[in-house]
PDB file of N, CA and C in Angstrom:
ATOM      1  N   UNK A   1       2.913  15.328   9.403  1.00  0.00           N
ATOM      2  CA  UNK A   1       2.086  16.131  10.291  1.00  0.00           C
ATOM      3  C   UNK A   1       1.220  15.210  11.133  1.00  0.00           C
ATOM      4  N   UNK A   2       1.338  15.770  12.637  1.00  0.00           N
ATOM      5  CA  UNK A   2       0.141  14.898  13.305  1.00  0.00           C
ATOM      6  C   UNK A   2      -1.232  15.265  13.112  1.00  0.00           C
ATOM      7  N   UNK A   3      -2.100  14.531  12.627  1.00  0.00           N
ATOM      8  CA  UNK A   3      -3.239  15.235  12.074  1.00  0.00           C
ATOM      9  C   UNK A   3      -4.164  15.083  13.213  1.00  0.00           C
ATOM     10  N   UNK A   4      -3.597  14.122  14.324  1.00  0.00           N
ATOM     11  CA  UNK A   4      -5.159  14.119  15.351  1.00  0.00           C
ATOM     12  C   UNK A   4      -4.566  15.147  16.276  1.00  0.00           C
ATOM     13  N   UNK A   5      -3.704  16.461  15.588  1.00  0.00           N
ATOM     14  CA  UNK A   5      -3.242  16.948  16.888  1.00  0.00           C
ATOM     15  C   UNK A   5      -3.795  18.398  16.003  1.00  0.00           C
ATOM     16  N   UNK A   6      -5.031  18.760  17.308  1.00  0.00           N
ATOM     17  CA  UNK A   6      -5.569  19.781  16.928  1.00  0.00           C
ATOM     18  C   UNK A   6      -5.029  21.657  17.222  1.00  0.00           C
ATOM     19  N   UNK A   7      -5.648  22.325  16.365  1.00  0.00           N
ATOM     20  CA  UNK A   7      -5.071  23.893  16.805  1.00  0.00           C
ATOM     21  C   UNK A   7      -5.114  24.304  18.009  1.00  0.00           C
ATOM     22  N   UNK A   8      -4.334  25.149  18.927  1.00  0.00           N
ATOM     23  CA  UNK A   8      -4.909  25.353  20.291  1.00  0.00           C
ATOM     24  C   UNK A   8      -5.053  27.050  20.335  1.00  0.00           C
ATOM     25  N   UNK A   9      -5.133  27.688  19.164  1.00  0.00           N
ATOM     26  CA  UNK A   9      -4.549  29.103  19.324  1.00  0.00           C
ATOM     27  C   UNK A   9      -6.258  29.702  18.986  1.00  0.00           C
ATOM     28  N   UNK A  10      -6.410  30.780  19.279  1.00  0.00           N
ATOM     29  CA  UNK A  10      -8.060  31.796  18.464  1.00  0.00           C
ATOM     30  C   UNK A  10      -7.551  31.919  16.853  1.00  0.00           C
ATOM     31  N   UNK A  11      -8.358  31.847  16.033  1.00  0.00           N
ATOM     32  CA  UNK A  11      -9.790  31.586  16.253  1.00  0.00           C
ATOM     33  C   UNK A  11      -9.959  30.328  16.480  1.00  0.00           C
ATOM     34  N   UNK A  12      -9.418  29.217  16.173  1.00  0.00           N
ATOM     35  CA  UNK A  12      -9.652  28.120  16.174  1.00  0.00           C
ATOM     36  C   UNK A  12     -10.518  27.871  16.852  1.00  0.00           C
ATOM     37  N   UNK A  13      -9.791  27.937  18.542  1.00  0.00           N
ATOM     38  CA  UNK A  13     -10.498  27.170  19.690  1.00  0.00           C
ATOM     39  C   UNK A  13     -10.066  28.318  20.730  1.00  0.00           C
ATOM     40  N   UNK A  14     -11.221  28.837  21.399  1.00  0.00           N
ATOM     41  CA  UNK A  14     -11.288  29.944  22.653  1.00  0.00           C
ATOM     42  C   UNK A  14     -10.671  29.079  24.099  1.00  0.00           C
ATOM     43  N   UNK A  15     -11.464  28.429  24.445  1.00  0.00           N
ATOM     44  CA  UNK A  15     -10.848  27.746  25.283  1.00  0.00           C
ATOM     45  C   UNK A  15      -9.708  26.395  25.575  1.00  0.00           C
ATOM     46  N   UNK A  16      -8.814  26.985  25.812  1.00  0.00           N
ATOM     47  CA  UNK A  16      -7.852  25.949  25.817  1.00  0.00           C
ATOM     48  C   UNK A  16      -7.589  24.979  27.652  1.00  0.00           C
ATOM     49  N   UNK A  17      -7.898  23.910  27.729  1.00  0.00           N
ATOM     50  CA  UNK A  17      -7.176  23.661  28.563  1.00  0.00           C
ATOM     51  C   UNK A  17      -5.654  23.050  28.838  1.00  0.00           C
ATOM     52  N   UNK A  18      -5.066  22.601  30.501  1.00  0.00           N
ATOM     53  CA  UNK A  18      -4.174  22.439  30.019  1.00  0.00           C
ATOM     54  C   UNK A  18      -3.854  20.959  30.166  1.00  0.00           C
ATOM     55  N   UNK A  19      -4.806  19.938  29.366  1.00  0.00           N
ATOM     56  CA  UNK A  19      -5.131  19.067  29.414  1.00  0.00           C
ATOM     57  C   UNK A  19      -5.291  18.786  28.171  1.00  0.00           C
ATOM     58  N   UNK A  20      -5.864  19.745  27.561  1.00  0.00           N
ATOM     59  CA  UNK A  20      -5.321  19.856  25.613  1.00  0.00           C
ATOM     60  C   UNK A  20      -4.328  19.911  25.344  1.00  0.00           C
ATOM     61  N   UNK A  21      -3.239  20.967  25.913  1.00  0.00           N
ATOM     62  CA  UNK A  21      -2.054  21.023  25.404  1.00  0.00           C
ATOM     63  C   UNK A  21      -1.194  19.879  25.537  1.00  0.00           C
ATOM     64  N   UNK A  22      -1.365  18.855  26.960  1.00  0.00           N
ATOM     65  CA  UNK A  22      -0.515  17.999  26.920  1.00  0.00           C
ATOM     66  C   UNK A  22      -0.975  16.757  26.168  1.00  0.00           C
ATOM     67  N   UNK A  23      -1.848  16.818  25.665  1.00  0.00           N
ATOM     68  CA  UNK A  23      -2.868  15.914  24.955  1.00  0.00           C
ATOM     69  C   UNK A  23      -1.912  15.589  23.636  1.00  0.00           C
ATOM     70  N   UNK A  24      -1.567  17.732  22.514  1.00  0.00           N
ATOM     71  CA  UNK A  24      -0.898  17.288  22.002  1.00  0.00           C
ATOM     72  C   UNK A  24       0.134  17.137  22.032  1.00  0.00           C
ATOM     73  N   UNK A  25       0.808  17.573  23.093  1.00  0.00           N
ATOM     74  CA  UNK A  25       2.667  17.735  23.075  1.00  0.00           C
ATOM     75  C   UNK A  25       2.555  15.557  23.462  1.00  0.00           C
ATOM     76  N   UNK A  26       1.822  15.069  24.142  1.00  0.00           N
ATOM     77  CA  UNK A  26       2.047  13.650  23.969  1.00  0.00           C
ATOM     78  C   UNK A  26       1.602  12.932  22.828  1.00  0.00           C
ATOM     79  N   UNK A  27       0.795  13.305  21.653  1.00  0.00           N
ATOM     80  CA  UNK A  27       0.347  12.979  19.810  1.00  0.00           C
ATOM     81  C   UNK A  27       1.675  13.172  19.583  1.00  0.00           C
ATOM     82  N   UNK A  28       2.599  13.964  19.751  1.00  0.00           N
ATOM     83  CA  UNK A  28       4.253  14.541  19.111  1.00  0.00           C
ATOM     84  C   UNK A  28       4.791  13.685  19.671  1.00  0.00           C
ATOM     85  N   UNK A  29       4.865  13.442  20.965  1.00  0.00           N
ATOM     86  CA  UNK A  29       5.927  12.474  21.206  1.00  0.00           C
ATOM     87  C   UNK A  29       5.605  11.375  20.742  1.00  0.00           C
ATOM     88  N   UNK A  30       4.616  11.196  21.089  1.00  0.00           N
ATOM     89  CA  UNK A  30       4.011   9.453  20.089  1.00  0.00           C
ATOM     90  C   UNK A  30       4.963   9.324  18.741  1.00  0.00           C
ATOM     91  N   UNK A  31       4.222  10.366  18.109  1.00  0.00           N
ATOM     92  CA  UNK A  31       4.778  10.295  16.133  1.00  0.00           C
ATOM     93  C   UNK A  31       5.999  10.240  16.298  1.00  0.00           C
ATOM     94  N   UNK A  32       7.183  11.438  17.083  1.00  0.00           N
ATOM     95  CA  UNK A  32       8.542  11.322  16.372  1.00  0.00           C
ATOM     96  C   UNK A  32       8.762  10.057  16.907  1.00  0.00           C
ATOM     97  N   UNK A  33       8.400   9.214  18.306  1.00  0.00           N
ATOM     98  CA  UNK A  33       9.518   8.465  18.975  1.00  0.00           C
ATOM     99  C   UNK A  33       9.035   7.108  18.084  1.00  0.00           C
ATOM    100  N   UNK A  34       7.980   6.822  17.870  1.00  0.00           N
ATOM    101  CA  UNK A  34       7.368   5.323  16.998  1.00  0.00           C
ATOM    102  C   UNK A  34       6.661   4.743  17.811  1.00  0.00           C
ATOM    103  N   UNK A  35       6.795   5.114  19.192  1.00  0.00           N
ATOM    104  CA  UNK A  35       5.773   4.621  20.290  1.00  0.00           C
ATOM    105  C   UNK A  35       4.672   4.824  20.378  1.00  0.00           C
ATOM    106  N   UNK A  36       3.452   4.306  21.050  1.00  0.00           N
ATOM    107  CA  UNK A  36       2.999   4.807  21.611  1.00  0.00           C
ATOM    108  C   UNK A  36       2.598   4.845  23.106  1.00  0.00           C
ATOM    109  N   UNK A  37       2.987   3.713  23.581  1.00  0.00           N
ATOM    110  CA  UNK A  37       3.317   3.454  24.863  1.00  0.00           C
ATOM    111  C   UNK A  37       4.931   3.273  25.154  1.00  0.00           C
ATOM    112  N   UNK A  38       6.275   3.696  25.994  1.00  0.00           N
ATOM    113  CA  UNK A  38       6.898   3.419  26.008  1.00  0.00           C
ATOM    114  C   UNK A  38       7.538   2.044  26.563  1.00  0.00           C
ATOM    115  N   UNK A  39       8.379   1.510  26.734  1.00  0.00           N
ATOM    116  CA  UNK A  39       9.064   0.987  26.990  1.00  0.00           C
ATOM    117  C   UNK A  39       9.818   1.159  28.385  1.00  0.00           C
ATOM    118  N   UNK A  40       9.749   0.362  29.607  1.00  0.00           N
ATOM    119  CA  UNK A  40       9.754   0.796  30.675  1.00  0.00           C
ATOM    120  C   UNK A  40      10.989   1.287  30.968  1.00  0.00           C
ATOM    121  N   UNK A  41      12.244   0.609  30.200  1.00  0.00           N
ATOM    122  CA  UNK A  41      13.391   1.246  30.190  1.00  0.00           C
ATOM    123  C   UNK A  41      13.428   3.022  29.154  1.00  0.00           C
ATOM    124  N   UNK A  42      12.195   3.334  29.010  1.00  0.00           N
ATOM    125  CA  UNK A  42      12.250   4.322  27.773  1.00  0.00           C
ATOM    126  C   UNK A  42      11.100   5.586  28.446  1.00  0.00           C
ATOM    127  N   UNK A  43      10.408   4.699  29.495  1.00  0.00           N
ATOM    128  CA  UNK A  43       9.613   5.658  29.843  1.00  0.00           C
ATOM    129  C   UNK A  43       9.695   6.987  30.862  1.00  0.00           C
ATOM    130  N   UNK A  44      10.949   6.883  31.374  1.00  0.00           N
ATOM    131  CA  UNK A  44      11.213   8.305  32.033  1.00  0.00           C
ATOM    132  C   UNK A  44      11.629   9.189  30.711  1.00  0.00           C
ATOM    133  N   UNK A  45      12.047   9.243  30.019  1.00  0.00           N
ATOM    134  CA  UNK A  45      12.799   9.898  28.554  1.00  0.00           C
ATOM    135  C   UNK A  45      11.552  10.267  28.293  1.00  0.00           C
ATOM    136  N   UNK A  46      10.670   9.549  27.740  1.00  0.00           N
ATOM    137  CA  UNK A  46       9.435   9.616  27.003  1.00  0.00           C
ATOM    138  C   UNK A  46       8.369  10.700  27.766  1.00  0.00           C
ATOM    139  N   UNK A  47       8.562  10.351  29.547  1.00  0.00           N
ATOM    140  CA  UNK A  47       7.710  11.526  30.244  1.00  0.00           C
ATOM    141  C   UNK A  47       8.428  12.331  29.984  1.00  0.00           C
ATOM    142  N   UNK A  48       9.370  12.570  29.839  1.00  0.00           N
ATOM    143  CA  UNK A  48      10.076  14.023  30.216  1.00  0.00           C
ATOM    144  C   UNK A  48      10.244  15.166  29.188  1.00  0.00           C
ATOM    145  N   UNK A  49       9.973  14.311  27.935  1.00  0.00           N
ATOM    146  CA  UNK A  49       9.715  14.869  26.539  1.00  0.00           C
ATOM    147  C   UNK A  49       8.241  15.469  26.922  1.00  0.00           C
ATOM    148  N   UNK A  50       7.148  14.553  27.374  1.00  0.00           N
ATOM    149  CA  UNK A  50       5.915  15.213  26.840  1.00  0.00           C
ATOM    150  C   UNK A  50       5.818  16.329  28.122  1.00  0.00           C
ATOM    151  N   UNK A  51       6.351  16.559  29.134  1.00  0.00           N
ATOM    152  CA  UNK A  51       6.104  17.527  30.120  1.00  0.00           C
ATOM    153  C   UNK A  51       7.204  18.679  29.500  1.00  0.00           C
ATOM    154  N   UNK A  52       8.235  18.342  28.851  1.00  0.00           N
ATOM    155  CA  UNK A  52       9.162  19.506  28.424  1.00  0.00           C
ATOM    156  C   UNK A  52       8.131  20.260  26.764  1.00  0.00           C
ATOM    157  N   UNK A  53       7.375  19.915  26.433  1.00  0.00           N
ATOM    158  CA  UNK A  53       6.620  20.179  24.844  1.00  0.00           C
ATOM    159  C   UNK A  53       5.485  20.674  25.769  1.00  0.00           C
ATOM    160  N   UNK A  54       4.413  20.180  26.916  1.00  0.00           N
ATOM    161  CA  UNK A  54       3.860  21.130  27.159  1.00  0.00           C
ATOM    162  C   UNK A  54       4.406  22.293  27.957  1.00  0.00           C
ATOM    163  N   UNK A  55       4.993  22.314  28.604  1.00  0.00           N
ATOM    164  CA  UNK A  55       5.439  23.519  29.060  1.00  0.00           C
ATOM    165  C   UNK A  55       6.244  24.365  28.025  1.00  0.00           C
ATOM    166  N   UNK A  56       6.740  23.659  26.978  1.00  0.00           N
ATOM    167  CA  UNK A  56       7.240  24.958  26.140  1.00  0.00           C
ATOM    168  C   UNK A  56       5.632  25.562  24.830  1.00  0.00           C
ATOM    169  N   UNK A  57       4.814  24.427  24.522  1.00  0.00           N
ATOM    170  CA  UNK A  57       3.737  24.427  24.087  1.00  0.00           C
ATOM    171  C   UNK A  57       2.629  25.909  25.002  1.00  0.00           C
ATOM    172  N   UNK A  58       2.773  25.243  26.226  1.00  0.00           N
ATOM    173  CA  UNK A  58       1.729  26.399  26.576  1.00  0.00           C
ATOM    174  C   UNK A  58       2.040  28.033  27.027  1.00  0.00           C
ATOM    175  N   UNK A  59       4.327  27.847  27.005  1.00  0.00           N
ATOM    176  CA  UNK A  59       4.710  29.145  26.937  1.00  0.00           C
ATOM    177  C   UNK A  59       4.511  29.702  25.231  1.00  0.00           C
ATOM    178  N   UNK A  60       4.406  29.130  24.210  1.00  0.00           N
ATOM    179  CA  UNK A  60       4.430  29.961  22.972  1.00  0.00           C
ATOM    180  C   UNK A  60       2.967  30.170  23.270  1.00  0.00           C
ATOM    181  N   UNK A  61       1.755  29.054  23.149  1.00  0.00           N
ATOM    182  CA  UNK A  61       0.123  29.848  23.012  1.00  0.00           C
ATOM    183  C   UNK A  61       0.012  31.149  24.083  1.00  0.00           C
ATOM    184  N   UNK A  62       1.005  31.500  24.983  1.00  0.00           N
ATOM    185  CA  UNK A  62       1.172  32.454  26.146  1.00  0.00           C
ATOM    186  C   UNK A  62       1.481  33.816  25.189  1.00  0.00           C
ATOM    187  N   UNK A  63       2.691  33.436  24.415  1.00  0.00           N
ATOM    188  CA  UNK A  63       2.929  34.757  23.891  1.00  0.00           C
ATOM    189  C   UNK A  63       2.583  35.033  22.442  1.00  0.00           C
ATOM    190  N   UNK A  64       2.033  34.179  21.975  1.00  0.00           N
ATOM    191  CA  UNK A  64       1.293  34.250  20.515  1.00  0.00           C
ATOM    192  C   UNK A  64       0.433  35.727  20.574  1.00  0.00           C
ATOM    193  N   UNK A  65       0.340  36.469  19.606  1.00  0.00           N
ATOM    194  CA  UNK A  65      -0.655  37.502  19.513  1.00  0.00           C
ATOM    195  C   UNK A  65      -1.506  37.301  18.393  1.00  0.00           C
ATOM    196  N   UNK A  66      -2.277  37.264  18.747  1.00  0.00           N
ATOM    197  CA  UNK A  66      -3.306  36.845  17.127  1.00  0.00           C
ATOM    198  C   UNK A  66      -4.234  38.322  16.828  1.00  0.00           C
ATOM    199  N   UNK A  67      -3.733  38.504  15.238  1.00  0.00           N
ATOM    200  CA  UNK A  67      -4.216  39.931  15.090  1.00  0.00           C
ATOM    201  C   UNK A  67      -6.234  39.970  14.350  1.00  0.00           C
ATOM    202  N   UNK A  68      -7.286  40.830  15.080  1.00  0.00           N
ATOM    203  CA  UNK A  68      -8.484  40.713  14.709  1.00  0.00           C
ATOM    204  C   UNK A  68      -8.356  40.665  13.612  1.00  0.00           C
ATOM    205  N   UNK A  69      -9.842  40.514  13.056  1.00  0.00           N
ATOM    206  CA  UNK A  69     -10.019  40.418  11.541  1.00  0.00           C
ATOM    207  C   UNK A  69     -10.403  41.836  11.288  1.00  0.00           C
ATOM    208  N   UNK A  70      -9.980  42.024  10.083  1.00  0.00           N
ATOM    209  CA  UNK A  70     -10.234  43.628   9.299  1.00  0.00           C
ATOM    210  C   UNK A  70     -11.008  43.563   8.433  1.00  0.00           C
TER     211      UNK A  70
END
């Protein structure tokens, strides 16, 4: 688990930007790939991962429903 990669959903955290989300979809790419800076032959792959994780990242917090407390 990436642990510096924080919740983005309520209650957690109300405001999300979308500057968080790519914050963590690039903590993920870091961990799986072993990088953390790429490799210049590695670094179009490496952008294209962290722009494909936030955009699928900020379509799930889109359709997440989080139910009140009872």
């Amino acid at each position: 688990m990436c642990r510096s990669i924080k919740t983005l959903r309520p209650p957690y955290t109300e405001s999300v930007t979308e500057e968080d989300v790519r914050a963590a979809a690039l903590q993920y790419v870091r961990k799986i790939s072993g990088f953390r800076a790429p490799a210049a032959h590695n670094a179009e792959a490496f952008d294209r991962a962290v722009e494909t994780i936030t955009r699928a990242s900020e379509e799930l917090l889109g359709a997440l429903q989080v139910r009140g407390s009872r």
